[in-house]
Protein backbone atom coordinates (compact mmCIF):
# COMPACT_ATOMS: atom_id res chain seq x y z
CA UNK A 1 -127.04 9.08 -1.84
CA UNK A 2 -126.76 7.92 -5.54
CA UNK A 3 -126.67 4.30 -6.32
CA UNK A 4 -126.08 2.21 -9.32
CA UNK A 5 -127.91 -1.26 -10.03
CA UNK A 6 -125.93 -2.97 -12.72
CA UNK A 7 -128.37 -5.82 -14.26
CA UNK A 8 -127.05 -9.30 -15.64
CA UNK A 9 -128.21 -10.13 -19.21
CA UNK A 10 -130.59 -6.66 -19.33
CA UNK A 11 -130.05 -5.03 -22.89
CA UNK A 12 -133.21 -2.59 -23.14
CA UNK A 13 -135.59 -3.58 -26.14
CA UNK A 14 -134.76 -7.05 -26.22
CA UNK A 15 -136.72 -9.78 -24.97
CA UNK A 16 -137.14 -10.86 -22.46
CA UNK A 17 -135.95 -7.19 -20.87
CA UNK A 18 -138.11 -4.31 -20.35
CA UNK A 19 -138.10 -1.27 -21.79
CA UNK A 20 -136.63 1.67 -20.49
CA UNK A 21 -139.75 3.33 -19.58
CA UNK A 22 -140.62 -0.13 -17.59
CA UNK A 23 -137.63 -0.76 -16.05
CA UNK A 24 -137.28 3.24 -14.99
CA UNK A 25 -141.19 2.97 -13.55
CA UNK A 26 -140.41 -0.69 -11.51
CA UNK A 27 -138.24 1.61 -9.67
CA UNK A 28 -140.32 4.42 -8.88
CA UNK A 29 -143.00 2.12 -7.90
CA UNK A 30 -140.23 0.70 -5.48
CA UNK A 31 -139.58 4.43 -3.98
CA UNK A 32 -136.09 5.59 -5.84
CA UNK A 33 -135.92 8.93 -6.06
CA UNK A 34 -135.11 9.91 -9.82
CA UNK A 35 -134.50 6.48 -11.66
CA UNK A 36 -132.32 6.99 -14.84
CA UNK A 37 -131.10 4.55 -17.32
CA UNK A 38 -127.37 4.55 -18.29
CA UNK A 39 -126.69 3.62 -21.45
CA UNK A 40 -128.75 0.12 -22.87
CA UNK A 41 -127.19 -2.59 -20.71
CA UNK A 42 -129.18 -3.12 -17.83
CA UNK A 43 -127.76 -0.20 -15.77
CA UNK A 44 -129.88 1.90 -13.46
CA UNK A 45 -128.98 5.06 -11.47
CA UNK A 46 -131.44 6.17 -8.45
CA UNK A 47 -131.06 7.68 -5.10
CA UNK A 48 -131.96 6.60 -2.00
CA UNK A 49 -131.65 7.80 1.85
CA UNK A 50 -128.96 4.80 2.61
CA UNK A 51 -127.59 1.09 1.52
CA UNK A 52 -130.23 -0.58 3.12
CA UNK A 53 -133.13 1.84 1.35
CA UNK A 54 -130.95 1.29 -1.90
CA UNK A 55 -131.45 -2.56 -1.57
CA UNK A 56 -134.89 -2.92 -0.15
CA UNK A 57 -135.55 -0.88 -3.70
CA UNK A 58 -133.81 -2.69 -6.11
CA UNK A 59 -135.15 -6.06 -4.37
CA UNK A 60 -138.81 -4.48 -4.73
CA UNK A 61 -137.84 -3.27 -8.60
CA UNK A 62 -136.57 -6.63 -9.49
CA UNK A 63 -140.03 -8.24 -7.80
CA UNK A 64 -142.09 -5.82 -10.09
CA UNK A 65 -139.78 -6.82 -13.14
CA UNK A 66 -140.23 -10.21 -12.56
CA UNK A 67 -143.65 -10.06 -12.82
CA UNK A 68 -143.52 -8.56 -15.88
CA UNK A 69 -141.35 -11.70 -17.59
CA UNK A 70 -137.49 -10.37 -16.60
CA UNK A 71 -135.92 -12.60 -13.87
CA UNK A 72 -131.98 -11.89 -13.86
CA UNK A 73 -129.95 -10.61 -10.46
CA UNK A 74 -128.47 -7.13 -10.04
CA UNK A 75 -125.51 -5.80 -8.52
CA UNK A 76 -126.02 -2.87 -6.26
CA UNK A 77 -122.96 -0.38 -5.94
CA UNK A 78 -122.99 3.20 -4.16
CA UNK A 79 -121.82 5.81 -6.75
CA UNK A 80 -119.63 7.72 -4.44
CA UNK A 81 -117.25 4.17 -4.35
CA UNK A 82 -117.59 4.08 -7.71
CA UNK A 83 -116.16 7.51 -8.29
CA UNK A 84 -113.55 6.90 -5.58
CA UNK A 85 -112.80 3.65 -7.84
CA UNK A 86 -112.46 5.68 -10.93
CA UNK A 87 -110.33 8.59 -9.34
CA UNK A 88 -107.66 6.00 -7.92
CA UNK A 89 -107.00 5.63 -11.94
CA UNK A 90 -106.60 1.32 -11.42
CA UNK A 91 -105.52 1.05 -15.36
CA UNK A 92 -102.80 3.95 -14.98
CA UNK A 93 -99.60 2.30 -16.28
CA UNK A 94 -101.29 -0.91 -17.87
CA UNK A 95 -100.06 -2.11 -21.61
CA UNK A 96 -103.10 -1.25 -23.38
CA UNK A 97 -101.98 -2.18 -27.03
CA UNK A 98 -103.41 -5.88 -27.47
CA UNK A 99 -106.41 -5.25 -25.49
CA UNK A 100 -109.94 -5.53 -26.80
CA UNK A 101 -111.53 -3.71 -23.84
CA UNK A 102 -110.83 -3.19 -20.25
CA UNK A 103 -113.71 -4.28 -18.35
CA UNK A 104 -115.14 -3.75 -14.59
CA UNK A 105 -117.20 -7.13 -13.19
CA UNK A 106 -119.41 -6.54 -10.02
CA UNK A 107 -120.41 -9.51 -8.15
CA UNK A 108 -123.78 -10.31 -7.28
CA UNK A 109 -123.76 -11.93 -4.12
CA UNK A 110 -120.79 -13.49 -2.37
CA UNK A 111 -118.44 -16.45 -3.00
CA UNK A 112 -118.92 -19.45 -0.67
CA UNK A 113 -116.08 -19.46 2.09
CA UNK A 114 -112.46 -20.37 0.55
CA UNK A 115 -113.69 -19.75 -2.69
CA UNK A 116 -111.16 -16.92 -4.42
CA UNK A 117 -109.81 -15.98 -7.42
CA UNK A 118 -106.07 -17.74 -7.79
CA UNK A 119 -103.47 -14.92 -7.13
CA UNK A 120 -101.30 -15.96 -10.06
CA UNK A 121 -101.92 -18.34 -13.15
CA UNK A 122 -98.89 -20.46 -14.46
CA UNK A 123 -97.10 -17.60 -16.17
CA UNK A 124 -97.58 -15.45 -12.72
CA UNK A 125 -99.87 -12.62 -15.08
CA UNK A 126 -103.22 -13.73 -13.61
CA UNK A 127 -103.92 -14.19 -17.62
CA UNK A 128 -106.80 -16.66 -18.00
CA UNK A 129 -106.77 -17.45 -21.42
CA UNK A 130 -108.48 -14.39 -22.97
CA UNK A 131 -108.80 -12.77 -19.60
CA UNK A 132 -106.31 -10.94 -17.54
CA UNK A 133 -107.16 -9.98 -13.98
CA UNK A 134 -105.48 -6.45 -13.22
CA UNK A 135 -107.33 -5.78 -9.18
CA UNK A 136 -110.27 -7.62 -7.32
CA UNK A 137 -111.47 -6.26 -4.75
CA UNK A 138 -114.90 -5.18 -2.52
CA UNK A 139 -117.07 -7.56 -5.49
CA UNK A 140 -115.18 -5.76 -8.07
CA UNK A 141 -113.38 -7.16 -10.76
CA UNK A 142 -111.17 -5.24 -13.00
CA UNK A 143 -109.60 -6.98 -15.89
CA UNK A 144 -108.17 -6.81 -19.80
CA UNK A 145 -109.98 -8.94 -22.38
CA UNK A 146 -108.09 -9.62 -25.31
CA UNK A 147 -109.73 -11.23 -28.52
CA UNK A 148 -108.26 -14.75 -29.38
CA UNK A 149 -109.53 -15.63 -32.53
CA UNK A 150 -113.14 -14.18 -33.51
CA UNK A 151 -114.05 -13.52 -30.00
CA UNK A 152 -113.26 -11.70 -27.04
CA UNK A 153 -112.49 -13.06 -23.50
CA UNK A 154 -115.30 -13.09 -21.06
CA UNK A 155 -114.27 -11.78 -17.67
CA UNK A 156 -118.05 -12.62 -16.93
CA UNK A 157 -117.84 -16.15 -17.54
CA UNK A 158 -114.25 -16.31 -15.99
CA UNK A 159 -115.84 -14.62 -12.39
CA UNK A 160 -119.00 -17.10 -12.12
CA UNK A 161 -117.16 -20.00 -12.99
CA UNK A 162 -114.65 -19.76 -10.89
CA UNK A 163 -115.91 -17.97 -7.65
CA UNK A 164 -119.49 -19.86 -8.52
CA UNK A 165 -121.65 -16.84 -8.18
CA UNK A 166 -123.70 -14.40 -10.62
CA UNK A 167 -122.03 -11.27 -11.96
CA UNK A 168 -122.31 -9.13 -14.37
CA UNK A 169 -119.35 -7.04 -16.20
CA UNK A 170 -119.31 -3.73 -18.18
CA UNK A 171 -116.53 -2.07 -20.45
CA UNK A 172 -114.54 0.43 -18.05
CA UNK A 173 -115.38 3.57 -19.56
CA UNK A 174 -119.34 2.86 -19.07
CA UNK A 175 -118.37 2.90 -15.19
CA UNK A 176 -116.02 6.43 -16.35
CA UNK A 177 -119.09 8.02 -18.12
CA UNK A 178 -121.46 6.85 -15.01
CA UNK A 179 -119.08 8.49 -12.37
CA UNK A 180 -119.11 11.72 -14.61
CA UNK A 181 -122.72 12.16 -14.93
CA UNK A 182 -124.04 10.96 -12.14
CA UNK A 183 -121.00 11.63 -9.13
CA UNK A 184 -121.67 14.69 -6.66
CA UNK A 185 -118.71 17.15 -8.25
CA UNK A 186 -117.53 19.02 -4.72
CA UNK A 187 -117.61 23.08 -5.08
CA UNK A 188 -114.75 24.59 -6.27
């Protein structure tokens, strides 16, 4: 099985992360079976025999890391529910015109009981300021960001400081690109 550890504040070359090489050997030395990279932001694809191998690796990984000077969490998603998440098109028939990026925001741990995102805002758009929420669900939030002023929302900040837990949030087409390298195609 394939699995995807999606770092919080890990942008490869800049302190205090690790370098690809380092982060790519923390999880060998944890057992993965053929760590890869994605991209420079912290995301790392591996396989592993099952969930519980998959995070008794990245626990081990993050140990060795934080050794070496990198202490941030990690969200741990399987890449087949990725790919199922990606095939269900979620963004098919959304108003893309005035958005900066859509964005996918994995939890790292869960919310405290009766802690939830509000169903609705005022207006009934789930808009948050800069942030609109388009589905949540199984620790995964996927939202528009639109860029009031000289910056763009943060769906990041939005998720921890409401549901009071870590997270970490990439654009939607760096989950798209890591379901189309990394997803078992089936035979045609």
């Amino acid at each position: 099985m394939k699995f995807a550890a999606f770092f919080r504040n890990l942008n490869l070359g800049r302190p205090p992360a690790p370098t690809r090489t380092v982060l790519e050997a923390a999880f060998t030395e944890a057992g993965a079976v053929d760590p890869c990279s994605f991209l420079t932001n912290g995301t790392v694809v591996f396989e592993a025999g099952s969930p519980a191998k998959a995070a008794r690796i990245l626990k081990a990984a993050q140990a060795t890391l934080r050794r070496d000077g990198f202490d941030e969490p990690a969200a741990l998603r399987d890449v087949a529910g990725l790919a199922a998440l990606v095939a269900s098109d979620p963004l098919a028939g959304v108003e893309m015109d005035e958005v900066y990026a859509p964005c996918a925001t994995f939890l790292i741990g869960t919310p405290a009981d009766g802690v939830s995102l509000p169903s609705t805002n005022a207006r009934g758009d789930m808009r948050v300021g800069d942030v609109r929420v388009v589905s949540w669900h199984d620790g995964i939030l996927l939202s528009l960001t639109y860029k009031l002023g000289t910056s763009a929302g943060s769906p990041n900040a939005f998720v921890e400081r409401t549901l009071d837990v870590p997270a970490t949030t990439r654009v939607w087409n760096t989950v798209v690109r890591l379901v189309r390298k990394h997803a078992a195609t089936p035979d045609p």
